[in-house]
N, C-alpha and C. Protein backbone atom coordinates (compact mmCIF):
# COMPACT_ATOMS: atom_id res chain seq x y z
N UNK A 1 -97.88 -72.68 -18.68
CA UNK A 1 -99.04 -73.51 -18.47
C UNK A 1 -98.58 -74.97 -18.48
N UNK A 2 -99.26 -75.83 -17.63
CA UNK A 2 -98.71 -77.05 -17.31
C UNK A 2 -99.13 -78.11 -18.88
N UNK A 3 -98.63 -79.27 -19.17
CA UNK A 3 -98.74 -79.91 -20.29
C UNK A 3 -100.21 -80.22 -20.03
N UNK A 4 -100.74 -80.39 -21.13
CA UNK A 4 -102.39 -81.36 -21.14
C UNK A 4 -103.00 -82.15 -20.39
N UNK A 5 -102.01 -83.14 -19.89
CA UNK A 5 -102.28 -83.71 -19.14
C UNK A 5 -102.02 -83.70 -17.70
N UNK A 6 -101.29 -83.01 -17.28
CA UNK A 6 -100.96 -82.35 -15.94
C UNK A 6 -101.97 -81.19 -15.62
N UNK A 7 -102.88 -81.05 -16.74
CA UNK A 7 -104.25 -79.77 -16.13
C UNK A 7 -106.05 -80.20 -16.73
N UNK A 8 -106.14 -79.64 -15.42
CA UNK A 8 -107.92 -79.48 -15.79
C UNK A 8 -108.46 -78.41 -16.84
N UNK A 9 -109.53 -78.73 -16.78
CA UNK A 9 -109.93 -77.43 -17.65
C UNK A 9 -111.66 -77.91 -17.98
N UNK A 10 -112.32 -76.50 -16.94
CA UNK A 10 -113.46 -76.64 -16.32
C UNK A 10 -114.19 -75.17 -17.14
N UNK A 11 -115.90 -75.84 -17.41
CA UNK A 11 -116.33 -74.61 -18.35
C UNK A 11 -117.81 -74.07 -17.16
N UNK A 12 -118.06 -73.16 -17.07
CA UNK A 12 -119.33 -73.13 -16.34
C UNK A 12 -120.32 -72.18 -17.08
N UNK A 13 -121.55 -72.26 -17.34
CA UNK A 13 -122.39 -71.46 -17.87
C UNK A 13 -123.61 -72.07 -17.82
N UNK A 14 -125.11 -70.80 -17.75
CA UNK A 14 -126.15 -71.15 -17.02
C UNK A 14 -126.76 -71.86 -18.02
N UNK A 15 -126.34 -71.85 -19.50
CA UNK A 15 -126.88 -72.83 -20.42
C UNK A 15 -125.81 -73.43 -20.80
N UNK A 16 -125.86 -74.45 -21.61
CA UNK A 16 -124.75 -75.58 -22.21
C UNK A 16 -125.32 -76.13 -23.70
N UNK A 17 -125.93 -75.23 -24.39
CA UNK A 17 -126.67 -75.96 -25.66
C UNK A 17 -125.57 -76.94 -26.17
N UNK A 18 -125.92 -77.86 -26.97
CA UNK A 18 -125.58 -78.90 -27.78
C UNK A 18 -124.63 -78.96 -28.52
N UNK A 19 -124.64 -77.99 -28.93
CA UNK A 19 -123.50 -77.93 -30.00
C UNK A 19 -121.92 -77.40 -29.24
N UNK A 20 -122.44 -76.73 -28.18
CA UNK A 20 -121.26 -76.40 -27.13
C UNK A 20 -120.70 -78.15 -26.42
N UNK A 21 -121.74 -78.21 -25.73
CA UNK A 21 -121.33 -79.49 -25.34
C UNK A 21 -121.13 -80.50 -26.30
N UNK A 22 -120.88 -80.50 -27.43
CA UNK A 22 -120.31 -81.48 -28.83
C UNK A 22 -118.63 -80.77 -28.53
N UNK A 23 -118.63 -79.79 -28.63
CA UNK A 23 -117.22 -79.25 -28.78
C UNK A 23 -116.39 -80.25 -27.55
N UNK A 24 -117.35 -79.79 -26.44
CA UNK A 24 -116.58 -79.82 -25.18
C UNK A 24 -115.96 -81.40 -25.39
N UNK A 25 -117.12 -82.68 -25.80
CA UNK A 25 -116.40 -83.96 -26.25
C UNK A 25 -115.65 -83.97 -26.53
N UNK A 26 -115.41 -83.13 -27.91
CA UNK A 26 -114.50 -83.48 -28.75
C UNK A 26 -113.29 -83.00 -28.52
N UNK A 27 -113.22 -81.84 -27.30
CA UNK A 27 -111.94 -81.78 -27.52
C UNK A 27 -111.43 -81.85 -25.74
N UNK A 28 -111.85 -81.96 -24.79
CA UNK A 28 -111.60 -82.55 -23.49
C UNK A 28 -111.12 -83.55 -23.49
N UNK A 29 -110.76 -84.33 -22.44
CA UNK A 29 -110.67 -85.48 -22.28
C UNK A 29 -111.52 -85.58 -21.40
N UNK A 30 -112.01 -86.87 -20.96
CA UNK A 30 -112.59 -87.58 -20.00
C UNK A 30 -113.61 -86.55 -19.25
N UNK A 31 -114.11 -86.06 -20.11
CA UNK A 31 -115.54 -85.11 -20.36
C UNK A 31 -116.51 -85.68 -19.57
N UNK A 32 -116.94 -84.41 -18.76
CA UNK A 32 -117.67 -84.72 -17.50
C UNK A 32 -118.64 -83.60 -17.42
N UNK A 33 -120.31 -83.65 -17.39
CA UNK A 33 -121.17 -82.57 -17.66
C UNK A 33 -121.66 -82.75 -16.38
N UNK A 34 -121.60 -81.92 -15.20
CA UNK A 34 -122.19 -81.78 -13.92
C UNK A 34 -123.37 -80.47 -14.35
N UNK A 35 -124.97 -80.94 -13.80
CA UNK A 35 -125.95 -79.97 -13.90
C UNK A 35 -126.15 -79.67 -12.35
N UNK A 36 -125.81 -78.09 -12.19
CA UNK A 36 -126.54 -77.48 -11.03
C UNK A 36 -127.60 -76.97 -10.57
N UNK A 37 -128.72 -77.33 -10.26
CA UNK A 37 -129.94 -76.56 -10.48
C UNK A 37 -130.69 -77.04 -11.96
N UNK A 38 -131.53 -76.30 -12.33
CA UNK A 38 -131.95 -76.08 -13.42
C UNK A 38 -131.56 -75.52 -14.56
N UNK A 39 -130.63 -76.36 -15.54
CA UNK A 39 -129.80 -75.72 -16.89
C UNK A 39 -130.70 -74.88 -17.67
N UNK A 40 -130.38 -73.61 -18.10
CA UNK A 40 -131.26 -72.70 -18.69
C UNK A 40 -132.26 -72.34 -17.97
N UNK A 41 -132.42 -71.80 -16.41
CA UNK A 41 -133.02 -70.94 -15.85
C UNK A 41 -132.59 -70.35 -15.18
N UNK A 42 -133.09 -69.37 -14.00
CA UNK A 42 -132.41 -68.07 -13.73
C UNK A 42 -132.53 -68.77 -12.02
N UNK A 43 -131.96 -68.02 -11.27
CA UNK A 43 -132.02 -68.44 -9.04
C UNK A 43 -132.66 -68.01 -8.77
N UNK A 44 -133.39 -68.71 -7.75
CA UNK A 44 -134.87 -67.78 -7.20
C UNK A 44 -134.63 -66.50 -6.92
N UNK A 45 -133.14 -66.21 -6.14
CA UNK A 45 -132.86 -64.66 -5.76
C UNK A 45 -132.89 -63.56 -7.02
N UNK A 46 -133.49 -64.00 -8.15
CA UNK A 46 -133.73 -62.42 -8.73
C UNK A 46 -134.96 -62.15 -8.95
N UNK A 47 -135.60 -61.26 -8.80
CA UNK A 47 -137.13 -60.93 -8.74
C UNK A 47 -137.42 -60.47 -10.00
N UNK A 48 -137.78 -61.23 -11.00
CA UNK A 48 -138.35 -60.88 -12.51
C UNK A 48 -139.46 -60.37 -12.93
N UNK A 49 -139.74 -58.84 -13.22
CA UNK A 49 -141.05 -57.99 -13.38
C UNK A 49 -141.04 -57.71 -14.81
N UNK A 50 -142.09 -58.20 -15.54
CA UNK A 50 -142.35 -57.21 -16.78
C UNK A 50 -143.10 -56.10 -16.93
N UNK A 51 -142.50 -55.01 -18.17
CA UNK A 51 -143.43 -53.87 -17.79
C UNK A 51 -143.83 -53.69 -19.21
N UNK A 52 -145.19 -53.34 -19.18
CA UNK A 52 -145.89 -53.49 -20.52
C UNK A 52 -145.40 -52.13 -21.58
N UNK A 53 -144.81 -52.08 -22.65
CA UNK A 53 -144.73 -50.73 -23.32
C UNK A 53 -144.67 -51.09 -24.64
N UNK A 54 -144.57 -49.78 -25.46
CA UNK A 54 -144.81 -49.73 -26.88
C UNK A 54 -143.57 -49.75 -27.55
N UNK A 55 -143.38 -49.52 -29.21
CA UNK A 55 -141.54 -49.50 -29.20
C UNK A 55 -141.27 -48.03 -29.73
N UNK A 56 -142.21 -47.49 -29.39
CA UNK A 56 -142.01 -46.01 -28.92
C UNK A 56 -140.67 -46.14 -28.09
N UNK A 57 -139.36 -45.10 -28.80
CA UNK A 57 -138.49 -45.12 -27.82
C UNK A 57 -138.45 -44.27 -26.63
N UNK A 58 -139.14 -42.81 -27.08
CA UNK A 58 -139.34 -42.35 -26.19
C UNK A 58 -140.33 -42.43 -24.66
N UNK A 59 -141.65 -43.55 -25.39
CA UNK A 59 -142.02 -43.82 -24.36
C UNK A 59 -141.71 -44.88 -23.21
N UNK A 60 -140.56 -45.60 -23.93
CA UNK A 60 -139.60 -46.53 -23.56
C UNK A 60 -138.77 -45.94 -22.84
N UNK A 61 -137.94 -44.81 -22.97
CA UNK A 61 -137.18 -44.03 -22.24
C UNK A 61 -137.89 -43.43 -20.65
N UNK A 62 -139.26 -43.04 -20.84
CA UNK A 62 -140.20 -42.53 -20.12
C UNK A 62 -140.19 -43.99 -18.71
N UNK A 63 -140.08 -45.15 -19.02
CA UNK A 63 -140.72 -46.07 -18.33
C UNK A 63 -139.20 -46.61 -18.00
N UNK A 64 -138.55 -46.54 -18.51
CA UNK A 64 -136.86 -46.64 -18.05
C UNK A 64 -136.48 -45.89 -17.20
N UNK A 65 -137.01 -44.48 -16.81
CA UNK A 65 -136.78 -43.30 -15.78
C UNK A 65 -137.67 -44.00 -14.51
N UNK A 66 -138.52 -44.64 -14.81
CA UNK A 66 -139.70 -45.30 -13.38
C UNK A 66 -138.78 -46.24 -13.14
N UNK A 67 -138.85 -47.19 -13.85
CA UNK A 67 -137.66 -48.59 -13.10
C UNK A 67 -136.16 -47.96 -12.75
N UNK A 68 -135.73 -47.28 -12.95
CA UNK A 68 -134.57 -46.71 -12.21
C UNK A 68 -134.71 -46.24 -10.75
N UNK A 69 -135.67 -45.93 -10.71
CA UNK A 69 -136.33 -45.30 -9.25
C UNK A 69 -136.57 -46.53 -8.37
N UNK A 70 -136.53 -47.90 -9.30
CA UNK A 70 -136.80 -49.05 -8.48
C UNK A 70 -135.92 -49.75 -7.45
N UNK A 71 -134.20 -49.11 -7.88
CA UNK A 71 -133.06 -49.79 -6.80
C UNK A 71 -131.88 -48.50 -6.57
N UNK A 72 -131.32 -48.67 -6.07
CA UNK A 72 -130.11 -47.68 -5.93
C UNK A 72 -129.10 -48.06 -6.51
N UNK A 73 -128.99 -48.97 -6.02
CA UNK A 73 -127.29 -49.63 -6.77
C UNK A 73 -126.93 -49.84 -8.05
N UNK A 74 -125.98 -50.90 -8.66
CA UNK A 74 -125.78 -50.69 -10.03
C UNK A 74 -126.48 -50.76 -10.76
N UNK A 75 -127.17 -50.25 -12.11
CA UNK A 75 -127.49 -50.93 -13.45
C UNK A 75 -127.22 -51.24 -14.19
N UNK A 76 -127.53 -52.03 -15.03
CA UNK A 76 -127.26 -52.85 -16.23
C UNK A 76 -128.56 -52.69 -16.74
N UNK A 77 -128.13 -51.60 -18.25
CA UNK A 77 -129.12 -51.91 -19.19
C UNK A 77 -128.84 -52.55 -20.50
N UNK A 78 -129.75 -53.38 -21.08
CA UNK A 78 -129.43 -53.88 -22.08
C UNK A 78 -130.49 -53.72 -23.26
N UNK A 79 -129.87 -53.32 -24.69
CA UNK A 79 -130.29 -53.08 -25.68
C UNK A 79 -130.37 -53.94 -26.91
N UNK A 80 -130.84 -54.08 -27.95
CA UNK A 80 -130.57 -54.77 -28.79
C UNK A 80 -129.43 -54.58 -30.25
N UNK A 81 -129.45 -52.97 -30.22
CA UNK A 81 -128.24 -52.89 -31.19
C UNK A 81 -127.49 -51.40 -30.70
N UNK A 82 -126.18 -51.06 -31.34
CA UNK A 82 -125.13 -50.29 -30.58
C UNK A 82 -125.74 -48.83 -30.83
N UNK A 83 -126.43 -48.42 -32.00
CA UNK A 83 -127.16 -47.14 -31.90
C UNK A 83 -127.97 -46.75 -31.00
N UNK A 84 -128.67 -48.17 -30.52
CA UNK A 84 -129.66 -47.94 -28.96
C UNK A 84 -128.86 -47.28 -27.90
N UNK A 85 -127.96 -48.62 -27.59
CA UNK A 85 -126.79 -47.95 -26.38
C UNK A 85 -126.59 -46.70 -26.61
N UNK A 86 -126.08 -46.30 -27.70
CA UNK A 86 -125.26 -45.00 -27.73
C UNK A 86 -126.61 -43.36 -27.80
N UNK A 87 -127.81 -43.86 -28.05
CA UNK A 87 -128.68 -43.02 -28.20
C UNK A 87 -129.29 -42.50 -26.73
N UNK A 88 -129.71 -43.90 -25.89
CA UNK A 88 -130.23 -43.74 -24.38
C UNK A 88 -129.16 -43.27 -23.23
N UNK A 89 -127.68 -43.91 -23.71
CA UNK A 89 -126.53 -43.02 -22.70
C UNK A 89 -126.88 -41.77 -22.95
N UNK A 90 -126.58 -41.11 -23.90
CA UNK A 90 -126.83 -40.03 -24.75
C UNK A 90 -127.88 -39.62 -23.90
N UNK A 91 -128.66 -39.66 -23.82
CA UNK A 91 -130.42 -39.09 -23.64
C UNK A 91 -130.20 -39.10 -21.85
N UNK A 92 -130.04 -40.34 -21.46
CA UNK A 92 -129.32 -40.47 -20.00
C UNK A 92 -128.67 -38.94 -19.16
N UNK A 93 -127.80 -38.99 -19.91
CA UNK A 93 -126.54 -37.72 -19.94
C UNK A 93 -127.55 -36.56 -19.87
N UNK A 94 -128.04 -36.13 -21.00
CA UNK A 94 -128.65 -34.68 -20.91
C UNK A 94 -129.52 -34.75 -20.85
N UNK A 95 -130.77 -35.24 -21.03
CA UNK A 95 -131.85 -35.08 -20.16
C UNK A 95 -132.02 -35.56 -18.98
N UNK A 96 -131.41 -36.01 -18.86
CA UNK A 96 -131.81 -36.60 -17.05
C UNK A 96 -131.13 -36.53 -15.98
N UNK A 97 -129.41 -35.97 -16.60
CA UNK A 97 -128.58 -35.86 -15.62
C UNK A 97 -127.83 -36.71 -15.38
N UNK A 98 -127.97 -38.52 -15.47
CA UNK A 98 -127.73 -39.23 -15.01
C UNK A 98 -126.30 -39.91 -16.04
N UNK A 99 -125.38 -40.10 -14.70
CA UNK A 99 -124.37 -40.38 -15.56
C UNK A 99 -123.96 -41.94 -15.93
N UNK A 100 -123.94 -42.22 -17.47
CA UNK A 100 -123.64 -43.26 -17.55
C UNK A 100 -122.56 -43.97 -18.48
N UNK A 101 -122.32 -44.99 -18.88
CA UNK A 101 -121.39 -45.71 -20.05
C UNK A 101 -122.04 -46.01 -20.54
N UNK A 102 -121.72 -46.68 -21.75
CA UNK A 102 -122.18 -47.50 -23.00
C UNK A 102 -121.27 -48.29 -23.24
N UNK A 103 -121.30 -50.12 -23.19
CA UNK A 103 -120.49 -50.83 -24.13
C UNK A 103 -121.18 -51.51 -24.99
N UNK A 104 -120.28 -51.74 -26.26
CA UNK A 104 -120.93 -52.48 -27.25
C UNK A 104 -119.71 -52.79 -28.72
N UNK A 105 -120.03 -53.46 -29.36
CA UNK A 105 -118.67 -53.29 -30.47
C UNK A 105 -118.35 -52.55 -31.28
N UNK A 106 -119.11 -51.72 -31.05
CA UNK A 106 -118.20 -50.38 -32.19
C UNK A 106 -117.44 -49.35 -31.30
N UNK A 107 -117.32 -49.83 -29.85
CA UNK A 107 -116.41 -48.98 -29.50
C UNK A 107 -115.03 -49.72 -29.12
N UNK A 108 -114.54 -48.92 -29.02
CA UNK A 108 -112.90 -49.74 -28.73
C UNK A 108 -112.70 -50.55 -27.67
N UNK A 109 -111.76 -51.04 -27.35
CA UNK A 109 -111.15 -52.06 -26.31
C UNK A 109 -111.20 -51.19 -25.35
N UNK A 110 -110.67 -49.92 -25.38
CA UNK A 110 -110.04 -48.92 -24.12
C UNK A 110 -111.16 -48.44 -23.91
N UNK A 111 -112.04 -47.93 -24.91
CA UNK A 111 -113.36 -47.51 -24.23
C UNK A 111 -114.33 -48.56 -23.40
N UNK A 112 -114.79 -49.61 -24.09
CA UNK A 112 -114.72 -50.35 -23.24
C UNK A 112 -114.44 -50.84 -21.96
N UNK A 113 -113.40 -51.35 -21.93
CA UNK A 113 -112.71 -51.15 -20.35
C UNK A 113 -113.08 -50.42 -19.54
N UNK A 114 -112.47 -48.88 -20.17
CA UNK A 114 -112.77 -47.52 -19.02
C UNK A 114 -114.28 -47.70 -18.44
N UNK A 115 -115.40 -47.85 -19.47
CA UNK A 115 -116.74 -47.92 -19.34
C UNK A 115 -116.79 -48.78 -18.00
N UNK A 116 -116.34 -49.92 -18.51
CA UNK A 116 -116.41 -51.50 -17.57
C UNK A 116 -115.95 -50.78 -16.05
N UNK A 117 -114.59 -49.99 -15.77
CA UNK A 117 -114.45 -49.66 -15.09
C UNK A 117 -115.17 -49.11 -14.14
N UNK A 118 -115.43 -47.96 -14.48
CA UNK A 118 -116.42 -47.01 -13.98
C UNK A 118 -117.00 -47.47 -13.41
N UNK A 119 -118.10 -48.51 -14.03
CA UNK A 119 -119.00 -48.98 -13.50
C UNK A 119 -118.80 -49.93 -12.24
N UNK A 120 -117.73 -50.63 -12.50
CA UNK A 120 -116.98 -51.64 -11.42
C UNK A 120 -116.58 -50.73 -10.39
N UNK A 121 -116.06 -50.12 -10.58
CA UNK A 121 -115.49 -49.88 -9.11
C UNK A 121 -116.71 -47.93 -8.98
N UNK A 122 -117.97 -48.29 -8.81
CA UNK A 122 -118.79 -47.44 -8.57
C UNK A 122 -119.16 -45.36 -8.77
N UNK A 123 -118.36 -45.14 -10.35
CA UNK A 123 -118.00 -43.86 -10.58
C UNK A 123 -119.06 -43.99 -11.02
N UNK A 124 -120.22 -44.57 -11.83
CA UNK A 124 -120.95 -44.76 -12.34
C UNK A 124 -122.01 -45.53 -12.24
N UNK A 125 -123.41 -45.55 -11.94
CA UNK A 125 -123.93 -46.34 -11.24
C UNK A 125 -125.05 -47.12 -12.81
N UNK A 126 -124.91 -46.56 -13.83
CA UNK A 126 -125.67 -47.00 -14.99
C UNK A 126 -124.91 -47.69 -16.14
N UNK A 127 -124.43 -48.39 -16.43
CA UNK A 127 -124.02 -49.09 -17.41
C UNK A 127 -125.39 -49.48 -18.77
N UNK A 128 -125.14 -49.02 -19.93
CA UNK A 128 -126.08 -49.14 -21.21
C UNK A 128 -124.76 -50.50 -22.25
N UNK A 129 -125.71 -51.42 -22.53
CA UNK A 129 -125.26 -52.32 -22.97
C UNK A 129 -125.84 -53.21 -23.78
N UNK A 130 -124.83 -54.08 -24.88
CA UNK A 130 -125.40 -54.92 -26.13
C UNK A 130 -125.22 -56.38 -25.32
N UNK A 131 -125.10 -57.33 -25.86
CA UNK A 131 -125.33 -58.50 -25.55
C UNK A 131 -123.60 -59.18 -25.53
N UNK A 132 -122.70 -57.60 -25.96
CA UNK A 132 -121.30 -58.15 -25.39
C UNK A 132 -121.41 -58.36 -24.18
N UNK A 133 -122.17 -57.42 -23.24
CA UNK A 133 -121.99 -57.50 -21.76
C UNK A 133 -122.93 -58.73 -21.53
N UNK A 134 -123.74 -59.46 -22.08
CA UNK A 134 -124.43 -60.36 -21.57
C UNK A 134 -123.81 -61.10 -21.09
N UNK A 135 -122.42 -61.83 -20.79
CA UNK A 135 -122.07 -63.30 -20.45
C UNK A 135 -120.61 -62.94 -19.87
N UNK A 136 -120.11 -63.55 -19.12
CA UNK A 136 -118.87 -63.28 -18.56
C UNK A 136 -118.53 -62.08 -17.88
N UNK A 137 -119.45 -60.95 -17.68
CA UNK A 137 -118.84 -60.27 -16.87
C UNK A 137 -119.32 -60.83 -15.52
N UNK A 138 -118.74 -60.28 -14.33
CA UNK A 138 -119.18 -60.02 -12.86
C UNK A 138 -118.70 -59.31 -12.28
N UNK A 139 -119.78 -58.22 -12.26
CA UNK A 139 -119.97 -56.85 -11.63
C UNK A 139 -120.24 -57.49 -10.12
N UNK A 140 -119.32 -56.89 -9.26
CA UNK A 140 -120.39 -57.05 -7.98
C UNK A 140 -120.96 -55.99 -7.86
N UNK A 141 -122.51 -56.45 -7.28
CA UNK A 141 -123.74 -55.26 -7.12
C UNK A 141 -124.29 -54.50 -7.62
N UNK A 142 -124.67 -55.62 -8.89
CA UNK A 142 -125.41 -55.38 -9.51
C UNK A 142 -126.77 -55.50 -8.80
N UNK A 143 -127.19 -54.64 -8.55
CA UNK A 143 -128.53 -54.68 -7.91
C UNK A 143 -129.91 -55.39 -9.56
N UNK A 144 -129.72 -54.41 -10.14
CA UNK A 144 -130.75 -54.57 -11.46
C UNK A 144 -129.93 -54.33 -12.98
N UNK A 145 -131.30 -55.35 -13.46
CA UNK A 145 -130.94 -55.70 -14.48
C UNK A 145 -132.11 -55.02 -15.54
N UNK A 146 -131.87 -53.99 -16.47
CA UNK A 146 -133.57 -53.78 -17.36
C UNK A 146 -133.10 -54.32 -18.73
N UNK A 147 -133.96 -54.89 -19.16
CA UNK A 147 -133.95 -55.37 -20.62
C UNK A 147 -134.85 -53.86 -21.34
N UNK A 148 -134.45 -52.99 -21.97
CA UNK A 148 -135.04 -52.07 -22.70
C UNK A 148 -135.14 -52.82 -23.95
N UNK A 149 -134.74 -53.71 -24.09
CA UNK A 149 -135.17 -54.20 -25.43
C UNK A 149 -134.96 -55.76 -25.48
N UNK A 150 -136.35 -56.03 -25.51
CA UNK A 150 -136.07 -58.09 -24.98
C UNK A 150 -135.23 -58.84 -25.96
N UNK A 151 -134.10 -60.16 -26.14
CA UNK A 151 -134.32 -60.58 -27.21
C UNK A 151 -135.60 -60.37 -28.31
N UNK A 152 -134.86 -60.66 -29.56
CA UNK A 152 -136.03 -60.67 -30.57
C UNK A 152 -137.02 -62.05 -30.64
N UNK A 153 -135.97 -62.88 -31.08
CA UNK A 153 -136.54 -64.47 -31.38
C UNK A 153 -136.55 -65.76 -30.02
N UNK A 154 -137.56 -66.11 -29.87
CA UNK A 154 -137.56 -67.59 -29.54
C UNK A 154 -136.34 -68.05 -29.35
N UNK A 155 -135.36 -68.34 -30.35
CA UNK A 155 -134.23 -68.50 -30.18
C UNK A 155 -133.25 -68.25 -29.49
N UNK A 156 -133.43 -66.82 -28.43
CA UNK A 156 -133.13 -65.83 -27.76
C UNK A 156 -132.77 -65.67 -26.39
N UNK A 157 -133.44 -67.25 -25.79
CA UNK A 157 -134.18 -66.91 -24.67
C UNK A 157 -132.93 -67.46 -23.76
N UNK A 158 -131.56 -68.13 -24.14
CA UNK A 158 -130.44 -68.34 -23.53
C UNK A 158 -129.93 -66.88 -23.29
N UNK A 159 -130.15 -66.14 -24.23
CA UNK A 159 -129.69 -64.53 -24.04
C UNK A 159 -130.70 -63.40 -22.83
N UNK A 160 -131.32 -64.34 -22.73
CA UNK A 160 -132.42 -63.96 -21.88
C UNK A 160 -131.68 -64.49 -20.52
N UNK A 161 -131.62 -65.15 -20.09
CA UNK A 161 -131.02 -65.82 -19.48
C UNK A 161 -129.43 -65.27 -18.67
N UNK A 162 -128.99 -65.18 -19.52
CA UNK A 162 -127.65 -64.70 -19.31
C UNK A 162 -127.63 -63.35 -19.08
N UNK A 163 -128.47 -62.26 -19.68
CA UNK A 163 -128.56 -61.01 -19.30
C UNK A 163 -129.14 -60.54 -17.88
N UNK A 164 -130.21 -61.74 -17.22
CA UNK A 164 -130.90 -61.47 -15.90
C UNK A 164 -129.99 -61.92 -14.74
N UNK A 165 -129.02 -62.50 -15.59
CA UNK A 165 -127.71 -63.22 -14.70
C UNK A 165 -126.74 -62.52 -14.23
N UNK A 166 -125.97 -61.26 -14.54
CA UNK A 166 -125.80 -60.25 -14.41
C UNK A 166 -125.90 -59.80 -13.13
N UNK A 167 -127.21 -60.01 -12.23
CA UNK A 167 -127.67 -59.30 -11.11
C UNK A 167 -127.87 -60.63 -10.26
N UNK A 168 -128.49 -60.74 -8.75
CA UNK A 168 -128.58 -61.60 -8.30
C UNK A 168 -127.25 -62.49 -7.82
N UNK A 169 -126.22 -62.41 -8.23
CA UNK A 169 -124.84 -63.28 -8.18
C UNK A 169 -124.36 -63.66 -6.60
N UNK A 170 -124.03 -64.31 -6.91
CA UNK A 170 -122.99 -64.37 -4.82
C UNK A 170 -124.05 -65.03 -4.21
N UNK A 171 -125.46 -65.21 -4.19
CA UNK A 171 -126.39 -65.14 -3.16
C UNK A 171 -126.97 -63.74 -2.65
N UNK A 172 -126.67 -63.23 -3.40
CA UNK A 172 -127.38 -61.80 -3.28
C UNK A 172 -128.74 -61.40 -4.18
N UNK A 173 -129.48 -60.78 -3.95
CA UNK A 173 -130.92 -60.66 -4.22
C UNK A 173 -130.51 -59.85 -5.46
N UNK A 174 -131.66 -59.76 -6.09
CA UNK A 174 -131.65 -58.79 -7.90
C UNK A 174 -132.33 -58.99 -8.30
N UNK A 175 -132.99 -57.90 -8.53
CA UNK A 175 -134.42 -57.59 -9.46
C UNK A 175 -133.98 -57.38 -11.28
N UNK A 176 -135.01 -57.73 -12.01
CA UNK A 176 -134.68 -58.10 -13.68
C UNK A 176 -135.67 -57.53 -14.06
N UNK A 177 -135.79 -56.55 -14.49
CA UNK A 177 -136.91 -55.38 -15.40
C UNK A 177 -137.08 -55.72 -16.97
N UNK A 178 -137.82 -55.93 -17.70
CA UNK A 178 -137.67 -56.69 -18.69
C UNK A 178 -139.15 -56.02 -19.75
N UNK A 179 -138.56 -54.96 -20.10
CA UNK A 179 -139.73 -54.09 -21.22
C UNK A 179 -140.33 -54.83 -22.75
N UNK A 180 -141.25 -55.46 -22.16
CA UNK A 180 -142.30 -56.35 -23.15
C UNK A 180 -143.47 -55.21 -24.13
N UNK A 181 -142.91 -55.58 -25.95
CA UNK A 181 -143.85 -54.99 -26.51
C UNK A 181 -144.36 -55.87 -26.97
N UNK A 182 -145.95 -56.39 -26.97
CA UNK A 182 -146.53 -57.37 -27.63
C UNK A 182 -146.76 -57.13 -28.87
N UNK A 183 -147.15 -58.26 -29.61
CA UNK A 183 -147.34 -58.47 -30.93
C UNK A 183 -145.76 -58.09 -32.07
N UNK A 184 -146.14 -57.63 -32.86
CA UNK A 184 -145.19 -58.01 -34.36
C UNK A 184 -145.28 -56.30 -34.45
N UNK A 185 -144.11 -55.68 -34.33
CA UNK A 185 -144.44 -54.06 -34.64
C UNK A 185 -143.18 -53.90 -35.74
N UNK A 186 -143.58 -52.98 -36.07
CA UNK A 186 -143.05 -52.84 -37.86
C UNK A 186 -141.36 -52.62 -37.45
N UNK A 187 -140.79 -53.16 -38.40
CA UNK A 187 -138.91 -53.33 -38.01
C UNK A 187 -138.64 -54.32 -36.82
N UNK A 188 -139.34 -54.93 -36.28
CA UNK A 188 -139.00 -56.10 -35.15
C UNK A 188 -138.75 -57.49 -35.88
């Protein structure tokens, strides 16, 4: 790698909170923040639908089998913790036939990968996922994106963000499914 000063070194992401861009000062040189669009929102090319449900998982599972019927191409689902992933692949698999991965951090690097694989180069058209997969990957064709489980908090909503990001990429169109339970339900 060339010395410090003989290289650039360029960051891109659809949010830039504050405390990121403090870092970036402090340790860049001659620190330069270019905004594209609208920082912290999503491109018109993804079509964002909510679908009303309970946190019934099973009836969550039930309404996850309808939005699948909604694209052909890849999915990306995303969950809120690694027992989810590993419960709906699971459920995926034998009740429905449908073959899929799971990443998240309790599985290994290699599992991982292989998962990542699959899905990348099209053995697999369902990917089940934590909020590792939220940021830095790019899948091409990703058609859709379902949130089976929205962020929790207010706080969240960069993760929101980054997960509908996923789909839509290149200039290509992508729909973002996004399973809304209202109000305060017990363990949320």
């Amino acid at each position: 790698m060339p010395r410090g000063d003989l290289r650039q070194t360029f960051m891109f992401s659809a949010t830039f909170p504050s405390e990121i861009q403090k870092l970036a000062r402090d340790f860049l040189r001659n620190y330069v923040w270019i905004a594209v669009g609208r920082v912290g929102s999503t491109v018109d090319n993804i079509r964002q639908q909510l679908m009303l449900a309970t946190s019934d998982p099973h009836k969550k599972m039930e309404l996850l089998i309808q939005a699948l019927g909604h694209s052909d191409g890849r999915t990306l689902i995303f969950v809120q913790k690694k027992k989810t992933a590993t419960w709906l692949c699971d459920c995926l698999r034998s009740m429905y036939g449908v073959a899929a991965e799971e990443i998240h951090g309790d599985r290994s690097q290699s599992q991982r990968e292989y998962a990542l694989r699959m899905f990348r180069d099209g053995n697999i058209r369902i990917l089940v996922a934590t909020d590792v997969a939220a940021r830095g990957l790019d899948v091409p064709q990703v058609t859709h994106v379902i949130q089976f489980d929205m962020p929790i908090s207010s706080d969240d909503f960069d993760c929101y963000v980054h997960r509908i990001g996923r789909t839509g990429r290149a200039g290509q169109a992508g729909l973002a499914t996004s399973f809304f339970v209202p109000g305060k339900e017990a363990g949320e």
